[in-house]
Structure formats: C-alpha cells, structure tokens
Protein backbone atom coordinates (compact mmCIF):
# COMPACT_ATOMS: atom_id res chain seq x y z
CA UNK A 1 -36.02 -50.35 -15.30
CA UNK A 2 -37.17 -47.67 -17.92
CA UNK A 3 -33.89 -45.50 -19.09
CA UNK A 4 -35.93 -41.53 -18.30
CA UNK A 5 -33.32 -39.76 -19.87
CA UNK A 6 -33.97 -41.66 -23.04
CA UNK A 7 -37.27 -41.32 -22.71
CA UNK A 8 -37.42 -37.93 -22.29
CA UNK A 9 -35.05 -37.14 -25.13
CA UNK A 10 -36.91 -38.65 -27.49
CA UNK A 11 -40.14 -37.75 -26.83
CA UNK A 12 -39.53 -33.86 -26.75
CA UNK A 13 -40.96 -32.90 -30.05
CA UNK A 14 -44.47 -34.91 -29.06
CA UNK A 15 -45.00 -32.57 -25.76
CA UNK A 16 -47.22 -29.64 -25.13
CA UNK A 17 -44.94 -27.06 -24.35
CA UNK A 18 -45.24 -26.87 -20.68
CA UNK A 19 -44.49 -30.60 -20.78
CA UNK A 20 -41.60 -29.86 -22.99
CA UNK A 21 -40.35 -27.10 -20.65
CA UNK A 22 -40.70 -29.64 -17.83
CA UNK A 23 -39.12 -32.36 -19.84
CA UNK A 24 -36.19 -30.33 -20.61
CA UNK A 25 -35.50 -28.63 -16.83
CA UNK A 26 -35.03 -32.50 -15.81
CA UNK A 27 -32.78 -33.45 -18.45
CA UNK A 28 -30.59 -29.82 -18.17
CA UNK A 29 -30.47 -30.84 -13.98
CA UNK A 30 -30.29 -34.67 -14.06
CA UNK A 31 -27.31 -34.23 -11.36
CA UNK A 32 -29.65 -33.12 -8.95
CA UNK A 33 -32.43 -34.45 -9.59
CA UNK A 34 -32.81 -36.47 -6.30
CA UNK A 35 -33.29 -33.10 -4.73
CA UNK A 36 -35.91 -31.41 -6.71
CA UNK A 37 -39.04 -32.07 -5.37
CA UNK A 38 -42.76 -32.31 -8.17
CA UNK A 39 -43.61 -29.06 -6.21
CA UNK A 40 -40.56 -27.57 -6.75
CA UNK A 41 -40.10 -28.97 -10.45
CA UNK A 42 -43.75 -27.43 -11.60
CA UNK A 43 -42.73 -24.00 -9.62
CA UNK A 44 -39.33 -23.63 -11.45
CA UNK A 45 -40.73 -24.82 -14.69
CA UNK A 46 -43.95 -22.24 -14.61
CA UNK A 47 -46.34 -25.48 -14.74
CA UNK A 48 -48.36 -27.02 -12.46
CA UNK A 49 -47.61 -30.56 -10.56
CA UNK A 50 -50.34 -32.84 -12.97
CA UNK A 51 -48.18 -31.62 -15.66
CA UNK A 52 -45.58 -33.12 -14.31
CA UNK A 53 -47.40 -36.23 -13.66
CA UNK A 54 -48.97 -36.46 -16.80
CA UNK A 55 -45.50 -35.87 -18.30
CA UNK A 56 -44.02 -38.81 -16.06
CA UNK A 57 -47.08 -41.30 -17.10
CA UNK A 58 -46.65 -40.73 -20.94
CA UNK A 59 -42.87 -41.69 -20.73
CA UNK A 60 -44.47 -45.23 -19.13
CA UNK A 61 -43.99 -44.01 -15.35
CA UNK A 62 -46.46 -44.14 -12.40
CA UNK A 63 -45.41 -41.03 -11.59
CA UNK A 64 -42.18 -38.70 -11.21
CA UNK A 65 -41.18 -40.35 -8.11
CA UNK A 66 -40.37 -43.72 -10.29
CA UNK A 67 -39.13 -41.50 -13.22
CA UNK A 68 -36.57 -39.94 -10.69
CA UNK A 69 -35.46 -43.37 -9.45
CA UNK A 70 -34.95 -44.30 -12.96
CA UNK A 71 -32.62 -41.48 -13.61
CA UNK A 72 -30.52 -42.15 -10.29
CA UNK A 73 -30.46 -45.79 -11.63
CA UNK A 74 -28.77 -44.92 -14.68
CA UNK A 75 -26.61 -42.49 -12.40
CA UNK A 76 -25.26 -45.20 -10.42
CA UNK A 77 -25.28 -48.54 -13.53
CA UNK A 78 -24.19 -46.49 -16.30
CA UNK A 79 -24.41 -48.31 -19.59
CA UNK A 80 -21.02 -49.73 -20.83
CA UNK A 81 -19.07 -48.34 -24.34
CA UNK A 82 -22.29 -45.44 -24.24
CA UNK A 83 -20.24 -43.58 -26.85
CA UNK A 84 -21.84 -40.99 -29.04
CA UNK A 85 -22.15 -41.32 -32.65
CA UNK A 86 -19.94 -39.43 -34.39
CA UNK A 87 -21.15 -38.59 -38.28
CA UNK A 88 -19.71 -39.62 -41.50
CA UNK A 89 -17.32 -37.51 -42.87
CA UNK A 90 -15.00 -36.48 -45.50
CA UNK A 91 -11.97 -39.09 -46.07
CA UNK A 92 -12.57 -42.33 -43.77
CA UNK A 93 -11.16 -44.86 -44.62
CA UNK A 94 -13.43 -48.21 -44.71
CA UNK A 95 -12.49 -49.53 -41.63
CA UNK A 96 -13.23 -46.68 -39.91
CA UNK A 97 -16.55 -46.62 -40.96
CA UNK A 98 -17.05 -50.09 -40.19
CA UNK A 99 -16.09 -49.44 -36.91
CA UNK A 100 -18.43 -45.81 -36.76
CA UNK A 101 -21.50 -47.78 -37.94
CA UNK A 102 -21.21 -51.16 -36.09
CA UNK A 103 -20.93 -49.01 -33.43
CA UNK A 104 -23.72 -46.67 -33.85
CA UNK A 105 -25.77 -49.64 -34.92
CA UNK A 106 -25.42 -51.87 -31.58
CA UNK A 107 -26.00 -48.58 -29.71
CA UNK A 108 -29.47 -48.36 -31.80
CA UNK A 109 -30.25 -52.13 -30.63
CA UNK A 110 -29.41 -51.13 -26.69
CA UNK A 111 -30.98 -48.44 -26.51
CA UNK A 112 -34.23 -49.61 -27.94
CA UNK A 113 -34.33 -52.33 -25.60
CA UNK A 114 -33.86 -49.90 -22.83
CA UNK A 115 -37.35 -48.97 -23.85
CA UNK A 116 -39.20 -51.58 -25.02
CA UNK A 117 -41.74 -52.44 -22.94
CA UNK A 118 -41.80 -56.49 -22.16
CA UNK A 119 -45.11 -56.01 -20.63
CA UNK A 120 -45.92 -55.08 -23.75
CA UNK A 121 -44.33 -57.48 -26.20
CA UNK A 122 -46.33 -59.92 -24.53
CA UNK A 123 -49.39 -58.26 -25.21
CA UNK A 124 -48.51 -57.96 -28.92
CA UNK A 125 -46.91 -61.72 -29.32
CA UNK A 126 -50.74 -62.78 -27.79
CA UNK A 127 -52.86 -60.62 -29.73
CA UNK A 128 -50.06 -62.29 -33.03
CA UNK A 129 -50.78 -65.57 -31.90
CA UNK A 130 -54.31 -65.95 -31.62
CA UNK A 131 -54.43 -63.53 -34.96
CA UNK A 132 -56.27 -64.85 -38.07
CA UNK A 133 -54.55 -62.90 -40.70
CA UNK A 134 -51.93 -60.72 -39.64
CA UNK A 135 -50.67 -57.67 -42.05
CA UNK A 136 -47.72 -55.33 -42.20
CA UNK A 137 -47.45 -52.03 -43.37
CA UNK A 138 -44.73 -49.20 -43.31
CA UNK A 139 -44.29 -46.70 -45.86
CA UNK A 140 -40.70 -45.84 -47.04
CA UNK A 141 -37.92 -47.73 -45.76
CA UNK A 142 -40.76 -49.28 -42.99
CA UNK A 143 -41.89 -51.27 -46.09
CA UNK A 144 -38.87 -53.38 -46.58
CA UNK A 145 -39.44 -54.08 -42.91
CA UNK A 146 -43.01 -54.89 -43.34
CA UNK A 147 -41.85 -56.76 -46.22
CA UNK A 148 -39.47 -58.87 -44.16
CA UNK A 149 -42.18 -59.37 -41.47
CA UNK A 150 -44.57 -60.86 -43.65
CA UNK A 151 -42.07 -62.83 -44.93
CA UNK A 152 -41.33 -64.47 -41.59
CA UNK A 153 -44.97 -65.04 -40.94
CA UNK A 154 -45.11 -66.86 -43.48
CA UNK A 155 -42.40 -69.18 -42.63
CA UNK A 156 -44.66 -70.06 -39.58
CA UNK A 157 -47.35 -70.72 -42.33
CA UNK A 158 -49.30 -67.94 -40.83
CA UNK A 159 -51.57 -66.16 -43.05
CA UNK A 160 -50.22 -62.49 -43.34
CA UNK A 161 -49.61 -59.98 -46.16
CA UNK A 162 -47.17 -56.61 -46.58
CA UNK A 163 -47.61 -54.39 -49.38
CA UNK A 164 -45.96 -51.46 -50.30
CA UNK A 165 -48.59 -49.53 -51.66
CA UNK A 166 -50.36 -47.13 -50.01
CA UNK A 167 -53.87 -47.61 -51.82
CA UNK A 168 -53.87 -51.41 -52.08
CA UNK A 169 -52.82 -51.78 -48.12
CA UNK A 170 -55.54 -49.02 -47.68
CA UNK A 171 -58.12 -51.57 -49.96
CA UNK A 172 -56.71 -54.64 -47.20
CA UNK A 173 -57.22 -52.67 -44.56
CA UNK A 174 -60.87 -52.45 -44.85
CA UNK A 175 -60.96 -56.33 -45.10
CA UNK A 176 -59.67 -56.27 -41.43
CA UNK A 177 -61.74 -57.92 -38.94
CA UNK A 178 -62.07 -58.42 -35.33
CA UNK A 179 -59.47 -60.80 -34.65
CA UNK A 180 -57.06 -59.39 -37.25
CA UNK A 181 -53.73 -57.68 -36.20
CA UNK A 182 -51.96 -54.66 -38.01
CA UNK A 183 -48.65 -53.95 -37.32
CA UNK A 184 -48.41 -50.50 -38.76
CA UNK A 185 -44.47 -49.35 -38.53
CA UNK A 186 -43.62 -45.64 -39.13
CA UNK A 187 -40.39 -44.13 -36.81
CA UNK A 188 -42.24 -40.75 -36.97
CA UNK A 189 -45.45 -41.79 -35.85
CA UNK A 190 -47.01 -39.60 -38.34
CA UNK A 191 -46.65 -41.21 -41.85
CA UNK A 192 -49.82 -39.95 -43.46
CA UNK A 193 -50.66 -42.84 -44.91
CA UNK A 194 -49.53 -44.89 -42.03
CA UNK A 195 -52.28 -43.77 -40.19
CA UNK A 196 -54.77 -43.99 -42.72
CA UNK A 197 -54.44 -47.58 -42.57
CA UNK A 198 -54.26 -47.77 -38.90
CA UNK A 199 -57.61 -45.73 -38.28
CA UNK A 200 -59.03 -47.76 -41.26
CA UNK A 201 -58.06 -51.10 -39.90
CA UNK A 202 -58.98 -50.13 -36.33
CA UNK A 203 -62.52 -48.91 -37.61
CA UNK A 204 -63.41 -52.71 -38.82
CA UNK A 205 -62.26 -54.14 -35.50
CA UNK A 206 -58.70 -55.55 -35.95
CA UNK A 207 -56.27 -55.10 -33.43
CA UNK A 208 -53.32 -52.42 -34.22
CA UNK A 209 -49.96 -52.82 -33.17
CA UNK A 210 -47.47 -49.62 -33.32
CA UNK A 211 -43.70 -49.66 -33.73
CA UNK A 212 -42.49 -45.89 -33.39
CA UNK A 213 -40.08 -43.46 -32.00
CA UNK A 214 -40.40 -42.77 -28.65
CA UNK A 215 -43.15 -40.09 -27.69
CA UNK A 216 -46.80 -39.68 -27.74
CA UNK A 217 -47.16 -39.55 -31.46
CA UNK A 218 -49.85 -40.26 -33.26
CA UNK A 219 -49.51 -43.45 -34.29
CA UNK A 220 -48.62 -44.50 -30.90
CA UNK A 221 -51.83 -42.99 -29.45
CA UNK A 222 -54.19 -44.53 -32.16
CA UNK A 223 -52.66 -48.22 -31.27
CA UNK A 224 -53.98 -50.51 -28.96
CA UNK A 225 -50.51 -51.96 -28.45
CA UNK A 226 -47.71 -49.46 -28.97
CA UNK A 227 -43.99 -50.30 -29.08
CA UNK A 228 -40.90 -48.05 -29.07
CA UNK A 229 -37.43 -47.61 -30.63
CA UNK A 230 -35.00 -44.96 -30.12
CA UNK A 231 -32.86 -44.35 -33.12
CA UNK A 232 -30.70 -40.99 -33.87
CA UNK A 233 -31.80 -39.93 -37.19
CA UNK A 234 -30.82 -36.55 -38.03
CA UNK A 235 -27.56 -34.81 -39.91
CA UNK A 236 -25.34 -37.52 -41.56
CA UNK A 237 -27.27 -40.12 -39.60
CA UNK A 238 -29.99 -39.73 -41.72
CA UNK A 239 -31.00 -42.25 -44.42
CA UNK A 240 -33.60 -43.86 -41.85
CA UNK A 241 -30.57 -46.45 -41.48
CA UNK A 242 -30.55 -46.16 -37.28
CA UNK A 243 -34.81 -46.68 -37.22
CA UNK A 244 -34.61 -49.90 -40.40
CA UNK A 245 -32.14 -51.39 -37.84
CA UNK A 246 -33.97 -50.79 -34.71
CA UNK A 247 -37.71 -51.43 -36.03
CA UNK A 248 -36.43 -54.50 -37.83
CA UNK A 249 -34.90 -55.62 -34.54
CA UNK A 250 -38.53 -55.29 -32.47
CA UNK A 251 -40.15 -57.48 -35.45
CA UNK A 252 -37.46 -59.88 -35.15
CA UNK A 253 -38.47 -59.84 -30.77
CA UNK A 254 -41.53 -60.32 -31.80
CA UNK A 255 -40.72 -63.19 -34.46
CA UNK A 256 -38.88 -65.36 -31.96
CA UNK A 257 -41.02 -64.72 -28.44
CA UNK A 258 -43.90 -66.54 -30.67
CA UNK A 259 -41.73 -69.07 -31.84
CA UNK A 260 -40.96 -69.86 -28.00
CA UNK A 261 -44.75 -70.11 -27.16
CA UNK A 262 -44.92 -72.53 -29.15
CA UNK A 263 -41.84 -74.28 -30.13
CA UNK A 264 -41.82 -77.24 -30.81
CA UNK A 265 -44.79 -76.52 -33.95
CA UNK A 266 -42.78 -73.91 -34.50
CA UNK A 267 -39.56 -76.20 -35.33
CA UNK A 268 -41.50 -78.20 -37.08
CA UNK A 269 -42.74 -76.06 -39.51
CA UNK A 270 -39.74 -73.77 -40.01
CA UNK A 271 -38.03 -77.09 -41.05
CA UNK A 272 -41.05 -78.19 -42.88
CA UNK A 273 -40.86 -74.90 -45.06
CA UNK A 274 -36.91 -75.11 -45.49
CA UNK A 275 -37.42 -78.44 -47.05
CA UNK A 276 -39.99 -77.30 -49.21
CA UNK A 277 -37.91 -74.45 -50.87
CA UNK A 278 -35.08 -76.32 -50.96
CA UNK A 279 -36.91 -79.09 -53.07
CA UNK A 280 -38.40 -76.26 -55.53
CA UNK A 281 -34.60 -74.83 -55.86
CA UNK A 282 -33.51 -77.99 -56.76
CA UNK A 283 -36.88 -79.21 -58.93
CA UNK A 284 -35.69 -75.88 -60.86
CA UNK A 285 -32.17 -76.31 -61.13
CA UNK A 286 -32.79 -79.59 -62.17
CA UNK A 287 -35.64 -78.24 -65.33
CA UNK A 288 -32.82 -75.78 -66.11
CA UNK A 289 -30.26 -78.05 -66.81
CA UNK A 290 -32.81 -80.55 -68.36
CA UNK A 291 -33.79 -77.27 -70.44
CA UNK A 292 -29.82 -76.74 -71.49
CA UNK A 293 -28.88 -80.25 -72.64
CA UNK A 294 -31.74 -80.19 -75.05
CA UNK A 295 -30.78 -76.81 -76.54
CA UNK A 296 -27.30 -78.41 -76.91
CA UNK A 297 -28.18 -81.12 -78.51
C-alpha cells in the first residue's frame, strides 16, 4: 500500500492552500486519524469535503477513506531502521560519514519505492518497449542521469539519445513522433527547460514519461506517465545527491523490468555488446602497443 504520510509530506508545496491546510491537519493528528471523519476533517480545516477528496486522489488515493487506511497501515507495520538523516557537520570522521550517507542513501531508495507506483512502471516499461526512439533529458545533475539512461538503452541496441543541452534536446524534441517516448527527469517538477521539452515533445505526439518529486507539479501534470521519488534535499542535504540516487534508481526499475519482458533477447544482446567493446579495447590496446614498438625502434 501507498505510504500517506510520505505522500503528503512531500507534496505540500504543490497544494492550493486549503489543500495544504488539509494536508497538514492530517499529518499534525496522524494518531487519531481513525477517528476524524471527511466531514469533520473539511469542518476543522475551514474547507469543504471535495477538497478533501481531491486532496486524497492527487496523492494516488480513491478517496480519504483508503488514504486513512494507509496511514493506520504504517501505524501498525512501521518501517524498520526509519532513522532520520542527520546533516553533515563540522569534524566527522570518515567513517562516520560513511555510515550518515549509506544510511541516508538506502532510506532515499525505500522510501521511493514506498511510492512508486507499479501500476505505473508497467505502463512506462510498455510505452519503452514498443518505443521507436526513446530520449532522455534532465537538466543539472538529471543530465548525468539522462546520460546514464541513454547509455543503457543503448546496451539493449535501442535507438535513444540524452543530451545535455538545453537548445539541442529542445531541436530533438521537435523530431519526436507518435510512437516516441521522452523521459523528461527534473526532482522539482519545474525545470524551465525541462518542460519546454516536455510540452514540445508532447505537441508532435510522443509519449512523455515524468520522474519527479512527489506532488502535483508541473511536470508531473504535463506527463502522460508520471513517476515519483521522495528524496530530502534541503540544508546540508543539498547537492541534489538524495534525488541523483533516487531518480537514477527508478531508471535503473525501469532498465531491468524491460529486460525481464524480454529476456532472453535481452541476454543476448547485453552479451553481444560486452563482446563487442571488449574486442575494440583490445583492437586498441593492441594498435597502441603496435604504435610504441615502432617509436622504439
């Protein structure tokens, strides 16, 4: 089941404020929330009960009857080791901040598969599969995992493309077409350019896959498939290290659900590949030592 209170959390900056207000009441009374009824949630909040409902829906609920059941869930099967993150400070030593940040890192990994959707993933891993060209396209540190993405793909020898530039990716998102995917990454959900390339690849017909922060953002909302992380990125956290780890992690999902569609192919070419760059590192090992005996003689 869908972790609410994670949910909620995260999406708190994306809400209207009498969503917010509503958000917020059931986080500050989570210990009782069995006992407040939608009625009695939209009268103590000062909004009405399809706020609440909407409010429920956008965190992926059918309403705030399964939301509440989802927070007594996580009442009764807390998570294991849920530790907070405690920032980087002055004087640790280097095991301790091994320790700080392997922690903090598997917590990103669990928690984002507390919300990602495998309804979803399915949707996306079809929409890869059957895709003729497939690009990738984050700005910032979202680029090295477009970067790695593409790099993946390509592995599969499936025909995709990342670039880190805003106007080139811009340029090859026009050449988009119906039966095209974008996978448009962007923790915010409102990367500027981001979106430009989203709407632009949308607008020719290709199919646009989201991986963002939890919340109704914009990116999210422009997608036709939209995938979440939760990552803590704020004070010492910061760095976008928490989101790299966490969006890299859905791509990686992604990367071997398709492989087990259709694995043995798969196999074959992932081994076909490795033995082709292994025979080009060694073709150019061997012209470099060919190239070194002659210059000694």
């Amino acid at each position: 089941m869908k972790n609410a209170r994670l949910l909620l959390q995260g999406m708190l900056d994306t809400l209207n404020p009498a969503e917010k207000r509503a958000a917020q009441h059931i986080l500050e009374h989570e210990q009782r929330i069995g006992h407040i009824s939608v009625q009695q949630l939209a009268a103590d909040t000062h909004t009405s009960v399809a706020t609440v409902a909407r409010l429920a829906q956008r965190a992926g609920f059918s309403g705030f009857r399964e939301l509440k059941l989802s927070l007594l869930s996580a009442r009764v099967h807390p998570e294991q080791g849920a530790a907070s993150f405690e920032g980087i400070h002055s004087g640790m030593d280097s095991t301790q901040v091994i320790r700080q940040l392997t922690h903090w890192a598997k917590q990103c990994l669990e928690d984002t598969a507390l919300v990602l959707c495998a309804n979803l993933v399915d949707q996306a891993v079809a929409a890869l599969l059957g895709a003729h060209k497939t690009a990738f396209f984050g700005v910032g540190s979202s680029s090295f995992v477009a970067m790695d993405a593409s790099f993946k793909w390509m592995r599969l020898n499936r025909w995709s493309f990342a670039y880190n530039d805003p106007q080139v990716m811009l340029l090859s998102g026009v050449l988009l077409e119906p039966g095209d995917v974008l996978v448009a990454i962007s923790y915010s959900g409102e990367t500027r350019e981001t979106l430009e390339v989203a709407s632009m690849a949308k607008e020719h017909g290709a199919t646009v896959i989201s991986i963002t922060q939890v919340g109704n953002n914009s990116l999210h909302q422009l997608a036709d498939i939209g995938l979440w992380v939760t990552a803590t990125e704020a004070g010492m956290k910061r760095g976008d290290i928490g989101s790299r780890i966490a969006q890299a992690h859905v791509i990686d999902i992604l990367y071997m659900t398709m492989i087990s569609r259709n694995f043995n192919d798969a196999v074959l070419q992932l081994e076909e590949t490795h033995t082709m760059i292994r025979q080009d590192r060694r073709k150019a090992s061997q012209e470099t030592h060919a190239i070194d005996r002659h210059r000694s003689d």
